[in-house]
N, C-alpha and C. Protein backbone atom coordinates (compact mmCIF):
# COMPACT_ATOMS: atom_id res chain seq x y z
N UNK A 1 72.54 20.37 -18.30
CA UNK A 1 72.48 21.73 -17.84
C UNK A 1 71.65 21.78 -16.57
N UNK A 2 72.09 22.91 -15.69
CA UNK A 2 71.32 23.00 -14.53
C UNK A 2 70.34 23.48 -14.71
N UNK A 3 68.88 22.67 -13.77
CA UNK A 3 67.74 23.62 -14.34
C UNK A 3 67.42 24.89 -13.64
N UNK A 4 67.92 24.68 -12.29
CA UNK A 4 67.93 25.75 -11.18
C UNK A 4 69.06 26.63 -11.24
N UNK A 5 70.05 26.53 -11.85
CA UNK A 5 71.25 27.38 -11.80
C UNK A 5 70.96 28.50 -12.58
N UNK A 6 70.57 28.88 -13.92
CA UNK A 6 70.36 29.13 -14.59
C UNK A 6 69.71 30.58 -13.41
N UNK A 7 68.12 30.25 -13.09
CA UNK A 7 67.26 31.48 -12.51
C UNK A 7 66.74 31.34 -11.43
N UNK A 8 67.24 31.93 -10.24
CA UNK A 8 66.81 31.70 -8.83
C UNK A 8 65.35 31.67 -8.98
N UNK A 9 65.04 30.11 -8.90
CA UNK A 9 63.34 30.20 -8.66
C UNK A 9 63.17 30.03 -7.28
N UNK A 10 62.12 30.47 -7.27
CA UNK A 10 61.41 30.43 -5.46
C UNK A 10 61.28 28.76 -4.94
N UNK A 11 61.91 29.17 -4.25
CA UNK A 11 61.22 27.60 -3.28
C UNK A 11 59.66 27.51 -2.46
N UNK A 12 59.05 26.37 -2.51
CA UNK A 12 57.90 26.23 -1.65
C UNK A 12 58.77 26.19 -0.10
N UNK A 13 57.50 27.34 0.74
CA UNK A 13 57.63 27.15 1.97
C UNK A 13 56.42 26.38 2.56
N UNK A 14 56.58 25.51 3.85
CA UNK A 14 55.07 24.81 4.17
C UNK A 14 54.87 25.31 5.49
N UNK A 15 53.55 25.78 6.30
CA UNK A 15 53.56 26.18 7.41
C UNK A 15 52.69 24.63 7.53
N UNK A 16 52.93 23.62 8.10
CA UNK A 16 52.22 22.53 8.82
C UNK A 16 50.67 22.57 9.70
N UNK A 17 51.04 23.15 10.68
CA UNK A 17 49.88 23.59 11.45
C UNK A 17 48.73 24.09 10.56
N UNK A 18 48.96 25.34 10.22
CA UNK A 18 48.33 25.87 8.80
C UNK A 18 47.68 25.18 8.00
N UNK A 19 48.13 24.52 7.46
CA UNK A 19 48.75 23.29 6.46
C UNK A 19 48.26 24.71 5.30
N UNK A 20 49.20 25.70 4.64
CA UNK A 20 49.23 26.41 3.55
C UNK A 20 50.53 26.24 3.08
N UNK A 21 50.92 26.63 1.88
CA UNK A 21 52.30 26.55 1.02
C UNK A 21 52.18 27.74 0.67
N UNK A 22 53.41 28.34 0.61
CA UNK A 22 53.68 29.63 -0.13
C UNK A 22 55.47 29.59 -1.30
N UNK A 23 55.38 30.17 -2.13
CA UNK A 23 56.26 30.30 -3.00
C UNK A 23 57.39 31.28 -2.50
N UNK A 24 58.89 31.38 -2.28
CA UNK A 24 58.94 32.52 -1.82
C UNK A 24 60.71 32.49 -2.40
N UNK A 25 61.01 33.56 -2.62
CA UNK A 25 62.35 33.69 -2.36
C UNK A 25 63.39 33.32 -1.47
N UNK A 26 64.69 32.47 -1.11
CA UNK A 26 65.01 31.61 0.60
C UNK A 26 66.05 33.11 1.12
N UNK A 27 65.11 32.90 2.24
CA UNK A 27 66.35 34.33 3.12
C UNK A 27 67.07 33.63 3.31
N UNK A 28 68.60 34.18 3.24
CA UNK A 28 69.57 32.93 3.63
C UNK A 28 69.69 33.60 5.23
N UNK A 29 69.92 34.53 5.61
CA UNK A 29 69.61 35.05 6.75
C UNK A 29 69.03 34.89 7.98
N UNK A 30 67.32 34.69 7.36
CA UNK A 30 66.88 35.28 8.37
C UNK A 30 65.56 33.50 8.05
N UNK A 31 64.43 33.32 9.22
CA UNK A 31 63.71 32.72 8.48
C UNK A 31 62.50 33.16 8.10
N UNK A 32 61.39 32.55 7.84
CA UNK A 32 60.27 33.07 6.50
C UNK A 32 59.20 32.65 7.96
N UNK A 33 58.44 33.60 8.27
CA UNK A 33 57.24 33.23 9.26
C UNK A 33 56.12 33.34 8.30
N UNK A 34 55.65 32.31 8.89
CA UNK A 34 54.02 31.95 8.23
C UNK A 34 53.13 33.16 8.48
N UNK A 35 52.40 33.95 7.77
CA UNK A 35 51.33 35.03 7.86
C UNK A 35 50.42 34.96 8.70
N UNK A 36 50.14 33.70 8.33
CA UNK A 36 48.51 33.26 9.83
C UNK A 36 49.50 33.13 10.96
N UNK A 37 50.02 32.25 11.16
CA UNK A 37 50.26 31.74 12.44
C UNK A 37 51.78 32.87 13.03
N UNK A 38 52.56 32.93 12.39
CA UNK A 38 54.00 33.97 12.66
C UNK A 38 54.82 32.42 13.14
N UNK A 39 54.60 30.91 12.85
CA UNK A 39 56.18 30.31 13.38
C UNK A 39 56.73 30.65 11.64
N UNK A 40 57.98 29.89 12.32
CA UNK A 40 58.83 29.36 10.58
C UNK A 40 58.64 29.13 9.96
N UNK A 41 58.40 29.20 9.00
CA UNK A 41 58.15 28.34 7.96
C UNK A 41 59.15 27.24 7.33
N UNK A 42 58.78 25.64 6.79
CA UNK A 42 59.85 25.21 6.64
C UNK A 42 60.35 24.98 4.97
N UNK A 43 61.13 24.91 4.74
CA UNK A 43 61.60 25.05 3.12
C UNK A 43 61.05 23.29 3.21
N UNK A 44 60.44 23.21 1.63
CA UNK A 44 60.09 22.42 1.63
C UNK A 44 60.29 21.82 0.15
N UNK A 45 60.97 22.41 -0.83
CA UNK A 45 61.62 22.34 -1.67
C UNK A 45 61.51 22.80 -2.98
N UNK A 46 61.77 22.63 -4.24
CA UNK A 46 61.36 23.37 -5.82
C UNK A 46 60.02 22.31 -5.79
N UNK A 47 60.10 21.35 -5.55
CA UNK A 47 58.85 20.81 -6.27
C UNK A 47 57.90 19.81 -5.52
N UNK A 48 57.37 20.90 -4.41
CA UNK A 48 56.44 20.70 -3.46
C UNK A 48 55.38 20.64 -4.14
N UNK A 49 54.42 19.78 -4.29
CA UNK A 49 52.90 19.78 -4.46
C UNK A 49 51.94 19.61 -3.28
N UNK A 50 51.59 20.82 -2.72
CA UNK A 50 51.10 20.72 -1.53
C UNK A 50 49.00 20.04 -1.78
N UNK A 51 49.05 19.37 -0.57
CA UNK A 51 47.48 18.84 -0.63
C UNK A 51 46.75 19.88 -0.40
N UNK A 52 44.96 19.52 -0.64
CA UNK A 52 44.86 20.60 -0.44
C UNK A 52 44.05 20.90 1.01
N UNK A 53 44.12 21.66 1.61
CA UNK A 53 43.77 22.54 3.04
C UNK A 53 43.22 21.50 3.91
N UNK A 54 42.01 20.91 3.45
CA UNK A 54 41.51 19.97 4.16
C UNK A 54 41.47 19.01 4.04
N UNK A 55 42.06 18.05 3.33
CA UNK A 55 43.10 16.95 3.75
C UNK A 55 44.13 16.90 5.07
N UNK A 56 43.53 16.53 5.47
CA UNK A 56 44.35 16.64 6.74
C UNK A 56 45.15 15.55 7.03
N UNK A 57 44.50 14.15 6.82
CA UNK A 57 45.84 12.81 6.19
C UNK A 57 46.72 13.19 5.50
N UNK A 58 46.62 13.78 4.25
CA UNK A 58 47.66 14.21 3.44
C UNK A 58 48.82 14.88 4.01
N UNK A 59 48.67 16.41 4.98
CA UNK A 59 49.09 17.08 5.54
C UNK A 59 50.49 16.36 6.60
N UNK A 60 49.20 15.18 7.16
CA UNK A 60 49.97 14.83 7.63
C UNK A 60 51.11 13.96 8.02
N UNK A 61 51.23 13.27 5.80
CA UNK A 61 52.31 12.92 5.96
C UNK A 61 53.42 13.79 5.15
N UNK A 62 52.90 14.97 4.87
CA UNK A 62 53.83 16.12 4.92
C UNK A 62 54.37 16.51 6.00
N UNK A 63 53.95 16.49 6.98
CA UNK A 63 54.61 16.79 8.59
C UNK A 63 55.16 15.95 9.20
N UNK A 64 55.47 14.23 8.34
CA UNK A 64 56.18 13.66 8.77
C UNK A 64 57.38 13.42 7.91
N UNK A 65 57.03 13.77 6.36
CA UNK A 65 58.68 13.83 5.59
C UNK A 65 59.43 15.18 6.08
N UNK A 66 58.57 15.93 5.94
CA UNK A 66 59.28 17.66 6.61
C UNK A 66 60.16 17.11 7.70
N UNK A 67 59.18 16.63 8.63
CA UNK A 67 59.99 16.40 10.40
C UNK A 67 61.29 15.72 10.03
N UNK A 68 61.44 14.71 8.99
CA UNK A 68 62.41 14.37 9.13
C UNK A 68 63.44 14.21 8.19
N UNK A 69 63.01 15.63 7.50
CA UNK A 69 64.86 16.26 6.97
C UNK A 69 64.71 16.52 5.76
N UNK A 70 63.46 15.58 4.95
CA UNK A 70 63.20 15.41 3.20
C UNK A 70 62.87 16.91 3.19
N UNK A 71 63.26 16.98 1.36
CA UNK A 71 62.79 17.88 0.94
C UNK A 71 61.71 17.31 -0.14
N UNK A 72 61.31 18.09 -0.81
CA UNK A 72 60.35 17.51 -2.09
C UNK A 72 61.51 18.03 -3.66
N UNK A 73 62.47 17.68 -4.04
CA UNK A 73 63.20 17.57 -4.94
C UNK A 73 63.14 16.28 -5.75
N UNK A 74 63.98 17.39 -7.12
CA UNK A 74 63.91 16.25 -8.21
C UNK A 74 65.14 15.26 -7.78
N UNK A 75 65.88 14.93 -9.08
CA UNK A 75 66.94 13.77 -8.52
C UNK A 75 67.92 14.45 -8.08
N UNK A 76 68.64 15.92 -8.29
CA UNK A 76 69.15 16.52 -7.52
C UNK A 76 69.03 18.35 -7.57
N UNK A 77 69.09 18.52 -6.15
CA UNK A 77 68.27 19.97 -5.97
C UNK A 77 68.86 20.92 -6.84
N UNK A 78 69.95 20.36 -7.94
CA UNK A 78 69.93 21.88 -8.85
C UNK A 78 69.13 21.69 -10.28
N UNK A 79 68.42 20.67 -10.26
CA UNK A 79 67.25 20.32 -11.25
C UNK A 79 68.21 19.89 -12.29
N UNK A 80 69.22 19.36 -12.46
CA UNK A 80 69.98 18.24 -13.05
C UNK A 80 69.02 17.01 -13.94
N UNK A 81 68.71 16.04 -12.91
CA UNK A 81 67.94 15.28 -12.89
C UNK A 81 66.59 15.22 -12.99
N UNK A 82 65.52 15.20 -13.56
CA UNK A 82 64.12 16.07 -13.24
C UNK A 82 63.13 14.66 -12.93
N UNK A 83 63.89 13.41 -12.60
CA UNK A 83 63.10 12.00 -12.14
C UNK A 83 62.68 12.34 -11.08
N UNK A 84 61.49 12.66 -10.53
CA UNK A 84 61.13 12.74 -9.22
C UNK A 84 61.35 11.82 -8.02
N UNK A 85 61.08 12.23 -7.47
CA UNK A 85 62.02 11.50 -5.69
C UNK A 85 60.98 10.95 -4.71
N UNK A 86 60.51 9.31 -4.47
CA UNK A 86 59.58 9.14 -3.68
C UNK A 86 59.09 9.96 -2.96
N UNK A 87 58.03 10.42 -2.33
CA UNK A 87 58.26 11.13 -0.70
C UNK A 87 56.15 10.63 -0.37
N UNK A 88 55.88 10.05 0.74
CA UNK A 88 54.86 9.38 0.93
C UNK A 88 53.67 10.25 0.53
N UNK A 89 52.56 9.96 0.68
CA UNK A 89 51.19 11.12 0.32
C UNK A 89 50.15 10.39 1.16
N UNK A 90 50.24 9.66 1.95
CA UNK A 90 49.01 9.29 2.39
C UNK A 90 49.55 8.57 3.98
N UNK A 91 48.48 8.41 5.16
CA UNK A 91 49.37 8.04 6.59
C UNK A 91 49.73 6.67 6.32
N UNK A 92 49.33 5.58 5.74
CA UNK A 92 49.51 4.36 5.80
C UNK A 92 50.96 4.46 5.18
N UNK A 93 51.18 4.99 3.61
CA UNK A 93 52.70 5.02 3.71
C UNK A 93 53.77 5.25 4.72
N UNK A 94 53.47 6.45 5.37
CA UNK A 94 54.44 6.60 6.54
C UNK A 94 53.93 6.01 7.67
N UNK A 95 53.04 4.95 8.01
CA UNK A 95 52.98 4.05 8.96
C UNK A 95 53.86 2.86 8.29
N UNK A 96 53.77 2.66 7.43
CA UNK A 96 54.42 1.28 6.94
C UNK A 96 56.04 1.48 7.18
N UNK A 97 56.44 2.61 6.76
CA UNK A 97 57.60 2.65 6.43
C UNK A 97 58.34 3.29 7.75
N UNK A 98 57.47 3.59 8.79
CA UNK A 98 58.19 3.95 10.17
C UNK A 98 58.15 2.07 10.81
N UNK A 99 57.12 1.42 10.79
CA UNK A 99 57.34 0.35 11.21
C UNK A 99 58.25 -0.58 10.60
N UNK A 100 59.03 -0.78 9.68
CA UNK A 100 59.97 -0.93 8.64
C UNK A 100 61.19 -0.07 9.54
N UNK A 101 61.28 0.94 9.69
CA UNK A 101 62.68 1.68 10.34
C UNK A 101 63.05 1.44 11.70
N UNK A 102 61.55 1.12 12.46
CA UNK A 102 61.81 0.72 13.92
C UNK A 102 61.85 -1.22 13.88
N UNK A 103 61.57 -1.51 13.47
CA UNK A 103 61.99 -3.34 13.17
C UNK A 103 63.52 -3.84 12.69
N UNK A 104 63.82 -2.54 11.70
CA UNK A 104 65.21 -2.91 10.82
C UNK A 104 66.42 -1.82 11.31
N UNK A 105 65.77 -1.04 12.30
CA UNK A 105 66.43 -0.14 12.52
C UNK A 105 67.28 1.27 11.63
N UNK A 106 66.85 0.94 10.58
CA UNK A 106 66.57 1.99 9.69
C UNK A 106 66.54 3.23 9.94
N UNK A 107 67.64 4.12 9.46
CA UNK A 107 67.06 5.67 9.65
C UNK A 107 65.74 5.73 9.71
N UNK A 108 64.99 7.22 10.12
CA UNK A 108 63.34 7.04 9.71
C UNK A 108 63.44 8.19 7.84
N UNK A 109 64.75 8.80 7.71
CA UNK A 109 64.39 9.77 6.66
C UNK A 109 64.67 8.70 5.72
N UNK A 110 65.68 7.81 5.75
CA UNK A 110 66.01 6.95 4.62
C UNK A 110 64.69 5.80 4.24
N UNK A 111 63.42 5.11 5.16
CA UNK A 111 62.67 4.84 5.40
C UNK A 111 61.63 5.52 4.77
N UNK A 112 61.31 6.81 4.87
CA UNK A 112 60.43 7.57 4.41
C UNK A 112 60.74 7.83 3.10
N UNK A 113 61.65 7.79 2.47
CA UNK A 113 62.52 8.22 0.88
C UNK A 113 62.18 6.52 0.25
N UNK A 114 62.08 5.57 0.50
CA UNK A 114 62.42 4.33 -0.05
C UNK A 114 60.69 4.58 -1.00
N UNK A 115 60.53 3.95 -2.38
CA UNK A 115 59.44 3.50 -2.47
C UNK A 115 58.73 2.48 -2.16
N UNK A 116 59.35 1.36 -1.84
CA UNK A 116 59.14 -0.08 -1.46
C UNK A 116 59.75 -0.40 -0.03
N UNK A 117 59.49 -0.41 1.17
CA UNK A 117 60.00 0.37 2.19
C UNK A 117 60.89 -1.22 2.60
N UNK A 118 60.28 -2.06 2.26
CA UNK A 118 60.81 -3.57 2.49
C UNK A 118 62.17 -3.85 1.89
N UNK A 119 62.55 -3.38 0.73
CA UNK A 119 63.47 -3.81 0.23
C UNK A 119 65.13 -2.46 -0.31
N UNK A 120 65.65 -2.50 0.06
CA UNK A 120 66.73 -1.40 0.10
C UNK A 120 66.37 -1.11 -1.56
N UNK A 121 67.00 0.46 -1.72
CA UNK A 121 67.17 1.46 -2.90
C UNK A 121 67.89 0.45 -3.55
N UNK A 122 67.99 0.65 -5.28
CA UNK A 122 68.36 0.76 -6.39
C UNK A 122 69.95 1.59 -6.00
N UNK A 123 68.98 2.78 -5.74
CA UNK A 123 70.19 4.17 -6.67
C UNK A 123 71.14 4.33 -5.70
């Protein structure tokens, strides 16, 4: 059964700069501006666990899975699957695994998604 089909839950939005998360309903419309700052906000998925404020390493390898396309989902975004989905937490992960994408030529989102950045996915 779908776990998301079922009841439109809110998605996490992330303002980066900020570095705050907010819960919100997705305009399909229009986009969601951050309160402090007024840019976009970016969807960042059902199951964002955002760091907290001053972490700023942390942040910022949230501003590098964001930048490049990830969301923070389970195994698939209608909560099907509820195995969680690599996505880095600290800069050395996404240093490792950008130097890994620029050596092997590697997407950088498929790179950033791998847990073991050396050796291709399983799934």
């Amino acid at each position: 059964m779908c776990y998301y089909a079922m009841t439109h839950y809110k998605l996490h939005f992330a303002c980066v700069p900020c570095r705050v998360s907010f819960k919100r309903h997705p305009a399909v419309d229009r986009e969601q501006p951050c309160p402090n700052c007024g840019r976009a906000l970016v969807r960042a998925g059902h199951d964002f666990a955002p760091p907290p404020r001053r972490d700023t390493a942390a942040w910022s390898a949230v501003a590098a899975v964001l930048a490049a396309g990830l969301r923070y989902e389970g195994l698939e975004p209608c909560g099907c699957g509820k195995r969680p989905r690599f996505r880095p937490r600290r800069r050395a992960e996404v240093r490792a695994r950008l130097a890994v994408a620029a050596r092997t030529g590697l997407p950088v989102a498929e790179a950033l998604a791998r847990r073991d950045p050396a050796t291709p996915e399983a799934d």
